[in-house]
PDB file of N, CA and C in Angstrom:
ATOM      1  N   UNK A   1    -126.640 -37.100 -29.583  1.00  0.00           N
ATOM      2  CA  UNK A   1    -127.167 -35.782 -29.315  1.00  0.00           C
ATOM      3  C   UNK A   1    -126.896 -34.890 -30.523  1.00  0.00           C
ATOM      4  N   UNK A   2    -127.853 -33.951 -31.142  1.00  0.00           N
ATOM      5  CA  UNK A   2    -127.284 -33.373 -32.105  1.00  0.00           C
ATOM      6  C   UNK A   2    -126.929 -31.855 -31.782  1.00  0.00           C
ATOM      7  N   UNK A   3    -126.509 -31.533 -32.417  1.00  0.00           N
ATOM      8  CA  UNK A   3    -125.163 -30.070 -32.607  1.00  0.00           C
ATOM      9  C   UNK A   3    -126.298 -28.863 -32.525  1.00  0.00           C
ATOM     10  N   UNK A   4    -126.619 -27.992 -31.301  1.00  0.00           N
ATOM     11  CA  UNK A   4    -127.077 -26.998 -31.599  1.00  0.00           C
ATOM     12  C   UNK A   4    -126.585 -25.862 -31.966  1.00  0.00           C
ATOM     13  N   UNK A   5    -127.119 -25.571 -33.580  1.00  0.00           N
ATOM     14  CA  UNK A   5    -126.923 -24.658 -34.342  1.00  0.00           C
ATOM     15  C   UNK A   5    -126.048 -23.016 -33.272  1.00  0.00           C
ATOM     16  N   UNK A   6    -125.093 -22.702 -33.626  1.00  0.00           N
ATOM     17  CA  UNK A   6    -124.241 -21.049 -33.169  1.00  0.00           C
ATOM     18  C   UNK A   6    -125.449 -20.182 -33.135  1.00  0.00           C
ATOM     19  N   UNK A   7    -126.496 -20.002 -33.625  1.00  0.00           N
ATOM     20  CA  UNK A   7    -127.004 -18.781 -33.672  1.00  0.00           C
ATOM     21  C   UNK A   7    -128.682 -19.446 -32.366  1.00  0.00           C
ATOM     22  N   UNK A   8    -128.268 -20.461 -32.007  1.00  0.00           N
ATOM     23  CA  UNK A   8    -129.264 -20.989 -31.028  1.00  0.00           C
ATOM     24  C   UNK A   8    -128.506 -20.975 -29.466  1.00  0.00           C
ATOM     25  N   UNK A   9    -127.543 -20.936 -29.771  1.00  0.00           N
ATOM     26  CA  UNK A   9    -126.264 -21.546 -28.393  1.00  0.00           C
ATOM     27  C   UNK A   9    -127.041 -20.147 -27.354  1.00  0.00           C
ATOM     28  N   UNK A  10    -126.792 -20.270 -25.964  1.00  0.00           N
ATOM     29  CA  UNK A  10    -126.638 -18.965 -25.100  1.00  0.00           C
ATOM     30  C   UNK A  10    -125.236 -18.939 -24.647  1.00  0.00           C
ATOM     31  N   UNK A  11    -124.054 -19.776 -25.090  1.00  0.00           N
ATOM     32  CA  UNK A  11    -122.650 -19.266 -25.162  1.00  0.00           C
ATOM     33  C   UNK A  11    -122.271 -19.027 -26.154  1.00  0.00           C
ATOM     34  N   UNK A  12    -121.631 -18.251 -26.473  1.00  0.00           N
ATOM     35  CA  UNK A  12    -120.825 -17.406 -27.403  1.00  0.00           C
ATOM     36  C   UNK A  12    -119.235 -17.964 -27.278  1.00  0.00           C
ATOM     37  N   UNK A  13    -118.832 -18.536 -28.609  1.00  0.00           N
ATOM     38  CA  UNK A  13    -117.459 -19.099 -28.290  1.00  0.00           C
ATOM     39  C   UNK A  13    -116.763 -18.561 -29.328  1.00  0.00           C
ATOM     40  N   UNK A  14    -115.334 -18.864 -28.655  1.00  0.00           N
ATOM     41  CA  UNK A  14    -114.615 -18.993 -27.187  1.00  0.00           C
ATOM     42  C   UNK A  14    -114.942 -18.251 -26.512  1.00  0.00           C
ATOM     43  N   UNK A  15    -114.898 -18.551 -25.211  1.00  0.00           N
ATOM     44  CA  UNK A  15    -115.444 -17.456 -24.156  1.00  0.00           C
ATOM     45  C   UNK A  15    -115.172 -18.175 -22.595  1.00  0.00           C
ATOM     46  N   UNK A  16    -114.579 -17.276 -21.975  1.00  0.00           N
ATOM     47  CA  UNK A  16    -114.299 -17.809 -20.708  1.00  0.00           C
ATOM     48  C   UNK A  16    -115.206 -18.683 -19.861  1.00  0.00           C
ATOM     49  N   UNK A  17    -115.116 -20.192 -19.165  1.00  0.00           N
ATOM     50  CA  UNK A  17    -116.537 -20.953 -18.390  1.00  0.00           C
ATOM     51  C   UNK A  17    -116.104 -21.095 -17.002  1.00  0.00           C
ATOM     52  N   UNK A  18    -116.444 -20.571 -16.225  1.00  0.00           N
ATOM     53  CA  UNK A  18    -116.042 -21.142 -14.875  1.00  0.00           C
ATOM     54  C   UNK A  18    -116.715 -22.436 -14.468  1.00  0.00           C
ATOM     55  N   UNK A  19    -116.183 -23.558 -13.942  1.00  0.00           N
ATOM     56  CA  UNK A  19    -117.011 -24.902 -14.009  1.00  0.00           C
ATOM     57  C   UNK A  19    -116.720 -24.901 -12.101  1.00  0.00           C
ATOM     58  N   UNK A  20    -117.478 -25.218 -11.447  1.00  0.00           N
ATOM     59  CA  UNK A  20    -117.141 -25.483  -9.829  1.00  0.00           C
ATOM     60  C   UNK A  20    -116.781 -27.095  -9.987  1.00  0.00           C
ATOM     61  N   UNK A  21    -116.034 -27.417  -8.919  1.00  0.00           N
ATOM     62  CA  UNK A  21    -115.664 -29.125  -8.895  1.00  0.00           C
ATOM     63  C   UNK A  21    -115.377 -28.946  -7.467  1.00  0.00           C
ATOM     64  N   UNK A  22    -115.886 -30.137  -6.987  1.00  0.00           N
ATOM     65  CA  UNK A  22    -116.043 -30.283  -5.461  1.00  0.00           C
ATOM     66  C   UNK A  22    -115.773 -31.925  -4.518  1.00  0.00           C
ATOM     67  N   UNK A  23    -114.852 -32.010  -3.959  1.00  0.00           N
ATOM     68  CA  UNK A  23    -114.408 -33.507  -3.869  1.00  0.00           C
ATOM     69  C   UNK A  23    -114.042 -33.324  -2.438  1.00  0.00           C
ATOM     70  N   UNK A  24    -113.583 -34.373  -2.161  1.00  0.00           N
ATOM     71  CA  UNK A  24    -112.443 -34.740  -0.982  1.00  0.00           C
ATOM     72  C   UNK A  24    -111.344 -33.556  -0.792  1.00  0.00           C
ATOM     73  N   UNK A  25    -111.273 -33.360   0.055  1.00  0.00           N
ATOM     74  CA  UNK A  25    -109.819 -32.778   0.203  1.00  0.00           C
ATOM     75  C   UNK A  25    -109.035 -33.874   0.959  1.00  0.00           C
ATOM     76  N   UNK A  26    -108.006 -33.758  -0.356  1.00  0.00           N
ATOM     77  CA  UNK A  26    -107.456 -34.961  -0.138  1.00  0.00           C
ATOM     78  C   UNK A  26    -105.863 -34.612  -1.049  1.00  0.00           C
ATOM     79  N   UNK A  27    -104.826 -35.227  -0.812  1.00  0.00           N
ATOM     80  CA  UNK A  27    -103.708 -35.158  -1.635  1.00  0.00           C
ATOM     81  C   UNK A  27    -103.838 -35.572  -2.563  1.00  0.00           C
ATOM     82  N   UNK A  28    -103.348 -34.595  -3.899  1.00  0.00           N
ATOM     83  CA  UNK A  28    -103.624 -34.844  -5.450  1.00  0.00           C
ATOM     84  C   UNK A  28    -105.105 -33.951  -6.152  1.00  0.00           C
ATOM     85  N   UNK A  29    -106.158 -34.121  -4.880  1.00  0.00           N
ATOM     86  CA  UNK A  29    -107.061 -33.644  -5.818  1.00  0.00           C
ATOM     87  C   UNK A  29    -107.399 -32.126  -7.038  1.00  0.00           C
ATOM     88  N   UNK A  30    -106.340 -31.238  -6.303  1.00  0.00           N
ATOM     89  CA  UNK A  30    -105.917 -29.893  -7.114  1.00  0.00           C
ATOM     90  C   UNK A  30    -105.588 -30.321  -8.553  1.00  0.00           C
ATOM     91  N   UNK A  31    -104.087 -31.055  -8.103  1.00  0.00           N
ATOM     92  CA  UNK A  31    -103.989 -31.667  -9.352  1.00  0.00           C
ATOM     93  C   UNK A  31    -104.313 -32.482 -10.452  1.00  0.00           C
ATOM     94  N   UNK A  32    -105.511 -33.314  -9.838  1.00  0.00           N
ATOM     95  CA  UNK A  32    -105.675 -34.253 -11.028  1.00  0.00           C
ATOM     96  C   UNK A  32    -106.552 -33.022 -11.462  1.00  0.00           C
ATOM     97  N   UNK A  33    -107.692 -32.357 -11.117  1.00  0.00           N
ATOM     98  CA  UNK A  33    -108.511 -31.377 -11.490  1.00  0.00           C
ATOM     99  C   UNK A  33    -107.195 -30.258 -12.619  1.00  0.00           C
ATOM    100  N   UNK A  34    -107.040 -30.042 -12.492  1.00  0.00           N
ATOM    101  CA  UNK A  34    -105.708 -29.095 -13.286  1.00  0.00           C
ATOM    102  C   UNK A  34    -105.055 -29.667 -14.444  1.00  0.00           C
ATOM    103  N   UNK A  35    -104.842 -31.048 -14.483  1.00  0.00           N
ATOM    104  CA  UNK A  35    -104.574 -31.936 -15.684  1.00  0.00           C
ATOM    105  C   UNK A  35    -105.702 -32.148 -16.198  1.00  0.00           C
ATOM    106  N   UNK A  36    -107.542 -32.240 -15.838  1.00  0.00           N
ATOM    107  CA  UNK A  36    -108.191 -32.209 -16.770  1.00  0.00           C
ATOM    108  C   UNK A  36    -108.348 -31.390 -17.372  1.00  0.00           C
ATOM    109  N   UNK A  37    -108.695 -30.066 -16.691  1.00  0.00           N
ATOM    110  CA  UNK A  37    -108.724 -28.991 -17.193  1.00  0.00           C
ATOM    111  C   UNK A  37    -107.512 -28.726 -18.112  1.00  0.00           C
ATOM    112  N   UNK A  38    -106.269 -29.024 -18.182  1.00  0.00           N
ATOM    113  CA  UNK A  38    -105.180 -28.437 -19.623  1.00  0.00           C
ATOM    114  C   UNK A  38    -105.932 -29.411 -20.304  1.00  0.00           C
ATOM    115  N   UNK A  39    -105.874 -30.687 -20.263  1.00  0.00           N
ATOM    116  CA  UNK A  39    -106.281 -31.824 -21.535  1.00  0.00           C
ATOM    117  C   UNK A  39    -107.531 -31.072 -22.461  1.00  0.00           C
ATOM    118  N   UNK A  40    -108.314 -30.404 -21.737  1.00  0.00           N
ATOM    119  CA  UNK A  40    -109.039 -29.578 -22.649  1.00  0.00           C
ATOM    120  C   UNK A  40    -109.299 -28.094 -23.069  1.00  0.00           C
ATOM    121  N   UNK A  41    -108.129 -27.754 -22.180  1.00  0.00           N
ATOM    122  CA  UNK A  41    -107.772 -26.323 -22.491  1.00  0.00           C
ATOM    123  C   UNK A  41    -106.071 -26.177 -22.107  1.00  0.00           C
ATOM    124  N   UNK A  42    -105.463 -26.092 -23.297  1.00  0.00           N
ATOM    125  CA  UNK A  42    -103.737 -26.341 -23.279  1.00  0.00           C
ATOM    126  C   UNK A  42    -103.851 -24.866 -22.908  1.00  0.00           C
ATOM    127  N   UNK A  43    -103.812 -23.709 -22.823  1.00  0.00           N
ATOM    128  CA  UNK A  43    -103.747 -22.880 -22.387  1.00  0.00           C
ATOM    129  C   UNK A  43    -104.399 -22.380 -20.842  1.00  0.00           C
ATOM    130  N   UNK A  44    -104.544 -23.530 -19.576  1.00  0.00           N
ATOM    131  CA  UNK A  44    -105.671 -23.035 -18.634  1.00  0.00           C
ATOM    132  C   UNK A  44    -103.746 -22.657 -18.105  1.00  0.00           C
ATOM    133  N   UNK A  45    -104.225 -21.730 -17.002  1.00  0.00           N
ATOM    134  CA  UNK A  45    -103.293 -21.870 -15.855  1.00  0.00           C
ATOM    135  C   UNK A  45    -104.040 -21.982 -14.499  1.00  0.00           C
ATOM    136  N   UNK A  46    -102.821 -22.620 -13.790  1.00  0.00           N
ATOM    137  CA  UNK A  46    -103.634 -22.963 -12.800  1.00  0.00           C
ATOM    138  C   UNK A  46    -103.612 -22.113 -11.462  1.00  0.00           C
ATOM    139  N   UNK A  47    -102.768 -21.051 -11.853  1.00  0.00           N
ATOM    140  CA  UNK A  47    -102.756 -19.799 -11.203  1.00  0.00           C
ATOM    141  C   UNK A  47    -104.329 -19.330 -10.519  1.00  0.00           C
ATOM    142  N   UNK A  48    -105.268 -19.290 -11.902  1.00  0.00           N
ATOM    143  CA  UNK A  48    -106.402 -19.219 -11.277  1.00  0.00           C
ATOM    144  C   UNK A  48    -107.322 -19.641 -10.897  1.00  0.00           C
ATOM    145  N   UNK A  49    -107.080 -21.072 -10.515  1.00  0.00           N
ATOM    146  CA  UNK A  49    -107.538 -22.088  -9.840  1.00  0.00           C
ATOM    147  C   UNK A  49    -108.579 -20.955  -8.553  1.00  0.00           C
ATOM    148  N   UNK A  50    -109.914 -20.894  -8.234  1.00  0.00           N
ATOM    149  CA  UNK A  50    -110.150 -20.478  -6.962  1.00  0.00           C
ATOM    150  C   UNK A  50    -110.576 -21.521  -5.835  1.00  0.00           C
ATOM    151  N   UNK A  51    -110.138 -21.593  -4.717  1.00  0.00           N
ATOM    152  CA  UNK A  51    -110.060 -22.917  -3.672  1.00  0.00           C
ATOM    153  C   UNK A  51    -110.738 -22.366  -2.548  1.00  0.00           C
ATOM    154  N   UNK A  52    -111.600 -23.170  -1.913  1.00  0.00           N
ATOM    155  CA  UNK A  52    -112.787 -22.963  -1.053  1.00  0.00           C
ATOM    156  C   UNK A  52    -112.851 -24.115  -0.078  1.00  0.00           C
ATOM    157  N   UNK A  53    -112.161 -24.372   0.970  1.00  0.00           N
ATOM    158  CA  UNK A  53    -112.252 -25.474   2.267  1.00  0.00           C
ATOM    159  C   UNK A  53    -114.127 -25.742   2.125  1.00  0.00           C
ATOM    160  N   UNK A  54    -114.529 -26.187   2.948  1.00  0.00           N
ATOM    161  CA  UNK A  54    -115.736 -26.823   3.620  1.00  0.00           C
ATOM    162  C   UNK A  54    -115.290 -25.889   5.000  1.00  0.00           C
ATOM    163  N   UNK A  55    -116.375 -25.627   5.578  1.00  0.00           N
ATOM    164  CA  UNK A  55    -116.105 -25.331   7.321  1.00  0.00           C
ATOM    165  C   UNK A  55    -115.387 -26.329   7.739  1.00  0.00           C
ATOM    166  N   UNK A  56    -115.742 -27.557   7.429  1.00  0.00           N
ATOM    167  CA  UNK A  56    -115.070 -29.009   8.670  1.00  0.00           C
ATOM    168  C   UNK A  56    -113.844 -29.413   8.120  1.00  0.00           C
ATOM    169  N   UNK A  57    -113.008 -28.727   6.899  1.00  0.00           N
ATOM    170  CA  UNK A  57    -112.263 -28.991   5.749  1.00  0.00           C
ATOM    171  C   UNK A  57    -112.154 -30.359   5.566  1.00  0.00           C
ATOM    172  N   UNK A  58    -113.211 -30.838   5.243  1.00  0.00           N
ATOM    173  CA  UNK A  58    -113.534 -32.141   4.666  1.00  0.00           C
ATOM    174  C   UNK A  58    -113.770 -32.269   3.547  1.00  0.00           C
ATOM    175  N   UNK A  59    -114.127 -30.647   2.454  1.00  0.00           N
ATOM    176  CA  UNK A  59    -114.277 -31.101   1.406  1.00  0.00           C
ATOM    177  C   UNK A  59    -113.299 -29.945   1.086  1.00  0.00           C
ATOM    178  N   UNK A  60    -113.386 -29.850  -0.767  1.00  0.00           N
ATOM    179  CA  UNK A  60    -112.629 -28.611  -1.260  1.00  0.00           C
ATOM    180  C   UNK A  60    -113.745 -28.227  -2.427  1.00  0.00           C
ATOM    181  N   UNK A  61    -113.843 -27.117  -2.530  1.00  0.00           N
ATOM    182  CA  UNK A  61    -114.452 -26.171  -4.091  1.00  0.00           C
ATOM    183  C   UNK A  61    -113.544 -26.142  -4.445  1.00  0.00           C
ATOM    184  N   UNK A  62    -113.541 -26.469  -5.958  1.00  0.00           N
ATOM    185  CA  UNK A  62    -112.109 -26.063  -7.184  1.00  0.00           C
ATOM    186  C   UNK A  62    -113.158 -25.099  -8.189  1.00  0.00           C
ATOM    187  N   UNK A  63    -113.167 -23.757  -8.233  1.00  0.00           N
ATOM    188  CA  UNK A  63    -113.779 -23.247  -9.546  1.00  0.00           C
ATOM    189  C   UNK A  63    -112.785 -23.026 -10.558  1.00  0.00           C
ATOM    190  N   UNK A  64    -112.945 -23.658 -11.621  1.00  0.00           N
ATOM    191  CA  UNK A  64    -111.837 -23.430 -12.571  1.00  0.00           C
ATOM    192  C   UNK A  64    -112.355 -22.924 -13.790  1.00  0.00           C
ATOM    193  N   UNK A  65    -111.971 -22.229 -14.392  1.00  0.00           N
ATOM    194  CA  UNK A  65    -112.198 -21.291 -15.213  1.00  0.00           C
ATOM    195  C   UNK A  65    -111.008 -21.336 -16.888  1.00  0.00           C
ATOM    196  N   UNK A  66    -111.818 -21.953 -18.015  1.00  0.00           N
ATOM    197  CA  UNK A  66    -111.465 -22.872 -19.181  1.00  0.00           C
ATOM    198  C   UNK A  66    -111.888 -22.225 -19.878  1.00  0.00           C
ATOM    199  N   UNK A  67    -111.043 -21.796 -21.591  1.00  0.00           N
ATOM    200  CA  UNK A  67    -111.310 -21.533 -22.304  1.00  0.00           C
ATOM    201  C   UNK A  67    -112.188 -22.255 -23.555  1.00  0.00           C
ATOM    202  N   UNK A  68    -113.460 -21.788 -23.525  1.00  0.00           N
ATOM    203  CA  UNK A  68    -114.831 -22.966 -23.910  1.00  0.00           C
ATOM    204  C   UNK A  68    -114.926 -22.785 -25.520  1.00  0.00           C
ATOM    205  N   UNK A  69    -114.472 -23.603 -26.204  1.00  0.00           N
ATOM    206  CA  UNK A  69    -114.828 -23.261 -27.331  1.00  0.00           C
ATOM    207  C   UNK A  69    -115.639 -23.772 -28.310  1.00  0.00           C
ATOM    208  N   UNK A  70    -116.334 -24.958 -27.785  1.00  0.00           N
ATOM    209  CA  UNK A  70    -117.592 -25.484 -28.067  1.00  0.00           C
ATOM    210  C   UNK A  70    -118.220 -26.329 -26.953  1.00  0.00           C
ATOM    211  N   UNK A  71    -119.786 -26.510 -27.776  1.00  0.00           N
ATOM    212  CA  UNK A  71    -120.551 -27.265 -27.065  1.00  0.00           C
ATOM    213  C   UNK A  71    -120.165 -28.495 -26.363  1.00  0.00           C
ATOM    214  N   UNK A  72    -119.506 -29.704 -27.514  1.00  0.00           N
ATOM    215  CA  UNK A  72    -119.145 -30.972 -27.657  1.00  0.00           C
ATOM    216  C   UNK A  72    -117.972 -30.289 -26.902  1.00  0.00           C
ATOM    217  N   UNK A  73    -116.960 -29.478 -26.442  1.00  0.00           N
ATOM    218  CA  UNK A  73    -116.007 -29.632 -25.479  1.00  0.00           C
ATOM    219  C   UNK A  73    -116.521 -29.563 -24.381  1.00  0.00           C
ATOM    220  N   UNK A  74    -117.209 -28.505 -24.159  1.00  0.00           N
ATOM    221  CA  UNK A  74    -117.663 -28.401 -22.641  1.00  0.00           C
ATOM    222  C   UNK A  74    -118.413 -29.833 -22.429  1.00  0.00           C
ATOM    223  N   UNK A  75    -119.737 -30.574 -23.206  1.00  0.00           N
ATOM    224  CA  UNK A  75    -119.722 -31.335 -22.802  1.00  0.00           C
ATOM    225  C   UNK A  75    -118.993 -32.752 -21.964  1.00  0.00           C
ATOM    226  N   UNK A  76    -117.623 -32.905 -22.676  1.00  0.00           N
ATOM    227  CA  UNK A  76    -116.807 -33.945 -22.798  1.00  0.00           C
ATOM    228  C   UNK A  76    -116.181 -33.602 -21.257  1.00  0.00           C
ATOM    229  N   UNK A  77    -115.813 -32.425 -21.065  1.00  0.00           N
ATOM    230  CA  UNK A  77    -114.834 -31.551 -20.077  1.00  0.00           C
ATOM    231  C   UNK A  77    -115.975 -32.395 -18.582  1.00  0.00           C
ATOM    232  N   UNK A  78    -117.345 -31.440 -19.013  1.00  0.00           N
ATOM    233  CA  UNK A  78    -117.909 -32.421 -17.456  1.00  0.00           C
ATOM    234  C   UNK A  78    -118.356 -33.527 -17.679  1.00  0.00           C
ATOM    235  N   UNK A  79    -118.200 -34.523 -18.973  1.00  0.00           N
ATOM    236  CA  UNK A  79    -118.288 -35.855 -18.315  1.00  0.00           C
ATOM    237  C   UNK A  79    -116.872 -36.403 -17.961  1.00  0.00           C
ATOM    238  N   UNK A  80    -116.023 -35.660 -18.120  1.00  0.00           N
ATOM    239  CA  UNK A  80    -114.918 -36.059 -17.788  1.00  0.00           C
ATOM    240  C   UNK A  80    -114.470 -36.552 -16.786  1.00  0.00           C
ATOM    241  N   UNK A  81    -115.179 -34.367 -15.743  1.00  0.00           N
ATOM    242  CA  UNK A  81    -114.622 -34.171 -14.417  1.00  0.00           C
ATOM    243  C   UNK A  81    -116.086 -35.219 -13.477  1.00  0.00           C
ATOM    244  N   UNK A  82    -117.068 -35.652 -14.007  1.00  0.00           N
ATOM    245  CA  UNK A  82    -118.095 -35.799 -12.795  1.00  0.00           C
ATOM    246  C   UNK A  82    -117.776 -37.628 -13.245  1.00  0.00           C
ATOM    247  N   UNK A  83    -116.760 -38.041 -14.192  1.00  0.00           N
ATOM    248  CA  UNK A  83    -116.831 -39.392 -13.644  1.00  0.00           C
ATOM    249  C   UNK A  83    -115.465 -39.968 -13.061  1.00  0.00           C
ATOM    250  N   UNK A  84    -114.359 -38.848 -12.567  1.00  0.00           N
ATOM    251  CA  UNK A  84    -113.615 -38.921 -11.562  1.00  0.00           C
ATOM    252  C   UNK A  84    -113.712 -39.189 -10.672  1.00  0.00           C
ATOM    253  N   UNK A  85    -112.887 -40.237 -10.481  1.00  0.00           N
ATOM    254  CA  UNK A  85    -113.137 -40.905  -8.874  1.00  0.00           C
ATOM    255  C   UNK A  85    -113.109 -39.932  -7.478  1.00  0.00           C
ATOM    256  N   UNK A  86    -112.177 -39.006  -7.951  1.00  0.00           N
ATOM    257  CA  UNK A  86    -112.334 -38.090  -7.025  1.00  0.00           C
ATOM    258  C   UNK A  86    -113.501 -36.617  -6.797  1.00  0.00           C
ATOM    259  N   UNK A  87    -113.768 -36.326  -7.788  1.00  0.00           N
ATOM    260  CA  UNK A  87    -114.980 -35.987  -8.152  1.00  0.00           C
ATOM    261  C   UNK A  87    -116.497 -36.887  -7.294  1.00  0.00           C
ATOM    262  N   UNK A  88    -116.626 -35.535  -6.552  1.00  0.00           N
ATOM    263  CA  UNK A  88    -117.962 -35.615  -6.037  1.00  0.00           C
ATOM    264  C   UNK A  88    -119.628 -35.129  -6.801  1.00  0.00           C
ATOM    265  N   UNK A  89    -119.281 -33.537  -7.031  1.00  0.00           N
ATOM    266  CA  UNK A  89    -120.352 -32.468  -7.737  1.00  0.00           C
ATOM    267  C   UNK A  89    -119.152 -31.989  -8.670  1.00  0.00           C
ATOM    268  N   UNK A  90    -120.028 -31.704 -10.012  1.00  0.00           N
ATOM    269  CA  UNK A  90    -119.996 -31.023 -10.928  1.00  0.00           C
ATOM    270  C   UNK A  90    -120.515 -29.928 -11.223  1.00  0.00           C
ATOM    271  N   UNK A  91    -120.922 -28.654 -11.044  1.00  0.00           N
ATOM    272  CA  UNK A  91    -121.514 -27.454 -11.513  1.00  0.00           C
ATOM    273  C   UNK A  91    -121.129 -26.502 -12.496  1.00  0.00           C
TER     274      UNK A  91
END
């Protein structure tokens, strides 16, 4: 894939990304989501993790919110999180 040019991008980096992640609720899944997210942002906390049950709490929303500082990261970040086993949706 090639590198679209900074003055083509519609993000502006660094710049805050909120990414949604949506799985099982299940033990661990906060956390493994929270270790991807530092691996590509050593500065995330997970303080602001925002968490969202399902009505039937069968599933969980994780919106996590990463400091984006390029294309090729964000890319890498959701092929990261959408080929987690626990990982359902990526948005």
């Amino acid at each position: 894939m090639r590198e679209i040019p900074p003055e083509q991008s519609l993000i502006e980096y660094p710049s805050a990304f909120p990414i949604k992640v949506m799985g099982a609720q299940v033990e661990g899944f906060d956390a493994a989501i929270v270790a991807i997210a530092r691996r590509f942002d050593p500065g995330f906390d997970p303080a602001t993790v925002e968490r969202r049950p399902s009505k039937a709490g069968n599933y969980l929303g994780l919106t996590i919110t990463v400091t984006a500082t390029s294309r090729a990261q964000l890319d890498e970040l959701y092929r990261t999180l959408s080929t987690h086993p626990m990982v359902k949706v990526v948005l």
